[in-house]
N, C-alpha and C. Protein backbone atom coordinates (compact mmCIF):
# COMPACT_ATOMS: atom_id res chain seq x y z
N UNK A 1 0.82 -1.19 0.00
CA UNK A 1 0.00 0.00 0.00
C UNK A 1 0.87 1.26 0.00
N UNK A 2 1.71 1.44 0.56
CA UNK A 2 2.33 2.64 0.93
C UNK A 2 3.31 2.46 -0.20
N UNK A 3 3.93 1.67 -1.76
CA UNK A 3 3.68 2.19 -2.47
C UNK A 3 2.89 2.80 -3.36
N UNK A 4 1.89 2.32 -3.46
CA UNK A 4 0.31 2.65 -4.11
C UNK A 4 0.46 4.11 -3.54
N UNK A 5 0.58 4.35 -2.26
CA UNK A 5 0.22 6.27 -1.84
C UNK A 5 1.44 6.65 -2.40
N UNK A 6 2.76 6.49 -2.27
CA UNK A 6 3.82 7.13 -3.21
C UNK A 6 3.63 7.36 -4.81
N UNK A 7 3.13 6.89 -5.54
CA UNK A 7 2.83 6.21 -7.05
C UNK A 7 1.53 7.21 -7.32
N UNK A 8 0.45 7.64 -6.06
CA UNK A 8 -0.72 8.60 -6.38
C UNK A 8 0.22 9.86 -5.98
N UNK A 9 0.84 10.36 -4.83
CA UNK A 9 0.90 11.80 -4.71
C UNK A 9 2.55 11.57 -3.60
N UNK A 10 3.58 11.69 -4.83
CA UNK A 10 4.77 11.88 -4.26
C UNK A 10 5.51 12.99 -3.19
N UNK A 11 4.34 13.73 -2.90
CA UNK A 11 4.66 14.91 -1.69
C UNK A 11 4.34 14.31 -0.92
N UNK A 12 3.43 12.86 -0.65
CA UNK A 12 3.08 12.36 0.59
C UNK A 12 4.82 11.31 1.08
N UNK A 13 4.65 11.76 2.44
CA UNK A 13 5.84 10.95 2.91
C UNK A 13 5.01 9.62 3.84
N UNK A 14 5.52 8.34 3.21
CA UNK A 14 4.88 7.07 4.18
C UNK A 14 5.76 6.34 5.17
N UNK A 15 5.28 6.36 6.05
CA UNK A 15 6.40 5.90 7.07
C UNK A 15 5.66 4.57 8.03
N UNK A 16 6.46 3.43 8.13
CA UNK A 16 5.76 1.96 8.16
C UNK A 16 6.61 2.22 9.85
N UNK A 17 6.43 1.48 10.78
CA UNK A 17 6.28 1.51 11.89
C UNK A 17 5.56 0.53 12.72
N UNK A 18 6.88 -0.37 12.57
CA UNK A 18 6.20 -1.72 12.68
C UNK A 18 5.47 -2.18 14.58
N UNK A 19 4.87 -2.66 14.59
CA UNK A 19 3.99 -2.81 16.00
C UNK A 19 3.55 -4.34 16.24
N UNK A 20 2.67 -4.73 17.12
CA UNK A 20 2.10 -5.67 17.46
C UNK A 20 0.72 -5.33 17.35
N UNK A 21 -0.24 -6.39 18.10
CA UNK A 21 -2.12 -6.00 18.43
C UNK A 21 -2.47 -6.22 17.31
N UNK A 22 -1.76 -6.00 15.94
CA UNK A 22 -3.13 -5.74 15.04
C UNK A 22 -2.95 -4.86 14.33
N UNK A 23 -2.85 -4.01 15.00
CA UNK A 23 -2.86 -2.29 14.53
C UNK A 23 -2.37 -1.64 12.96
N UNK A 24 -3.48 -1.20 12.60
CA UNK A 24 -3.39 -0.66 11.28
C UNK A 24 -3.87 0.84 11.32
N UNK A 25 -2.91 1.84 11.80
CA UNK A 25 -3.16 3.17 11.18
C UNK A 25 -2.63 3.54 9.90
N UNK A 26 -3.51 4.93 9.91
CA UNK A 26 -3.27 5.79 8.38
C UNK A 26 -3.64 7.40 9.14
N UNK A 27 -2.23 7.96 9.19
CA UNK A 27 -2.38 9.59 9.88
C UNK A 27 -2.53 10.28 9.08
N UNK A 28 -2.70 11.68 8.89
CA UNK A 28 -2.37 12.14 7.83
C UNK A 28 -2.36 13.77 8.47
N UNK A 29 -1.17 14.32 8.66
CA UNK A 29 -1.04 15.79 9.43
C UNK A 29 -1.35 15.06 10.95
N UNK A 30 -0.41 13.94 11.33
CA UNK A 30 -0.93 14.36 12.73
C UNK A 30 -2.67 13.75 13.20
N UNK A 31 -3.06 13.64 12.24
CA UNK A 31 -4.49 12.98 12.72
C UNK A 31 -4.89 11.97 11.93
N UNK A 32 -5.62 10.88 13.19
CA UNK A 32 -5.81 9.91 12.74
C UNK A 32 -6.63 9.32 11.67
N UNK A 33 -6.91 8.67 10.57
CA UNK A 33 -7.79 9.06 9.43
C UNK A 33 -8.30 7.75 9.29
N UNK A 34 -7.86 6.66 9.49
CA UNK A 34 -8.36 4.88 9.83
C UNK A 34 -7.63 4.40 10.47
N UNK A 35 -8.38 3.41 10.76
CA UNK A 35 -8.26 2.82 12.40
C UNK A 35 -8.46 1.01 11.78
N UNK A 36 -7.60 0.19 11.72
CA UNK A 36 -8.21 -0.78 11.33
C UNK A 36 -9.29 -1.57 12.93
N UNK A 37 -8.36 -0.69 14.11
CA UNK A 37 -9.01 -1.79 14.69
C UNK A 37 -10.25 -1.03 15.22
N UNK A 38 -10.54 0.27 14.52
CA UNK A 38 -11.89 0.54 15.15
C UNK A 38 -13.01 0.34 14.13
N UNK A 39 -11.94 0.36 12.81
CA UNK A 39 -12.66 -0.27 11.81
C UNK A 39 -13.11 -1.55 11.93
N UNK A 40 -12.63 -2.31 12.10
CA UNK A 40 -12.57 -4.37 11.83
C UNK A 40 -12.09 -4.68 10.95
N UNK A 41 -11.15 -3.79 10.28
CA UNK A 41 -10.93 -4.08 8.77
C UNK A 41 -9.76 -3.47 8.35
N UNK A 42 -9.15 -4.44 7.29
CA UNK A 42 -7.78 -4.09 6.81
C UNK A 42 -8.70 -2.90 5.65
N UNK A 43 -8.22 -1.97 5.52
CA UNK A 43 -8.39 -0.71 5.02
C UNK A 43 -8.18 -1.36 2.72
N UNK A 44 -9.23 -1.01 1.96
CA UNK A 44 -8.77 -1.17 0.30
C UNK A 44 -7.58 -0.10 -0.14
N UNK A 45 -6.61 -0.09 -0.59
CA UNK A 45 -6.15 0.97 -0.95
C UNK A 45 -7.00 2.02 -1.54
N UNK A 46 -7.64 2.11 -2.51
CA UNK A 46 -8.70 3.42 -2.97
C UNK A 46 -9.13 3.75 -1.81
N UNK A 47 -9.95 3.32 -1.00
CA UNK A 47 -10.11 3.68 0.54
C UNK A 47 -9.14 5.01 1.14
N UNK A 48 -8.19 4.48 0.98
CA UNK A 48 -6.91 5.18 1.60
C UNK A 48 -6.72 6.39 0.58
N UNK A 49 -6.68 6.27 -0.35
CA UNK A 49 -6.30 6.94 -1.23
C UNK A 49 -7.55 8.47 -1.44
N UNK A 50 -8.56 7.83 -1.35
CA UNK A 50 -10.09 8.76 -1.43
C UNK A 50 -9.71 9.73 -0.33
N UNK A 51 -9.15 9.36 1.18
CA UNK A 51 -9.39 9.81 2.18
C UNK A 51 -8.15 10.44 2.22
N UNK A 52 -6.83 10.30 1.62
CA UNK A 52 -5.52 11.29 1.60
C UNK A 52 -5.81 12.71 1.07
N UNK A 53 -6.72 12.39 -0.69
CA UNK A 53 -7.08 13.34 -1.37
C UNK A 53 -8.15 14.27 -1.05
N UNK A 54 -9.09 14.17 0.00
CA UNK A 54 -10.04 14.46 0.44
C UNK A 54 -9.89 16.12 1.67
């Protein structure tokens, strides 16, 4: 995925940050923008992508 967001808008910087739990964020400025685990769900890239450009 986080080439897929490099490949749409190369001013975005992606930074992987590896963890335990589960946990699937997507920040964007500092705020949180998906949540997989408040979601239930591994996030589609277009998903991600709708919500960077937005």
């Amino acid at each position: 995925m986080a080439d897929e967001i490099r490949k749409h808008n190369s001013d975005i910087e992606v930074e992987l940050i590896k963890g335990g739990g589960g946990a699937f964020e997507v920040c964007l400025d500092g705020k949180l923008v998906f949540s997989k685990l408040s979601a239930g769900r591994f996030p589609e890239t277009e998903e991600i992508l709708e919500i960077l450009d937005s």
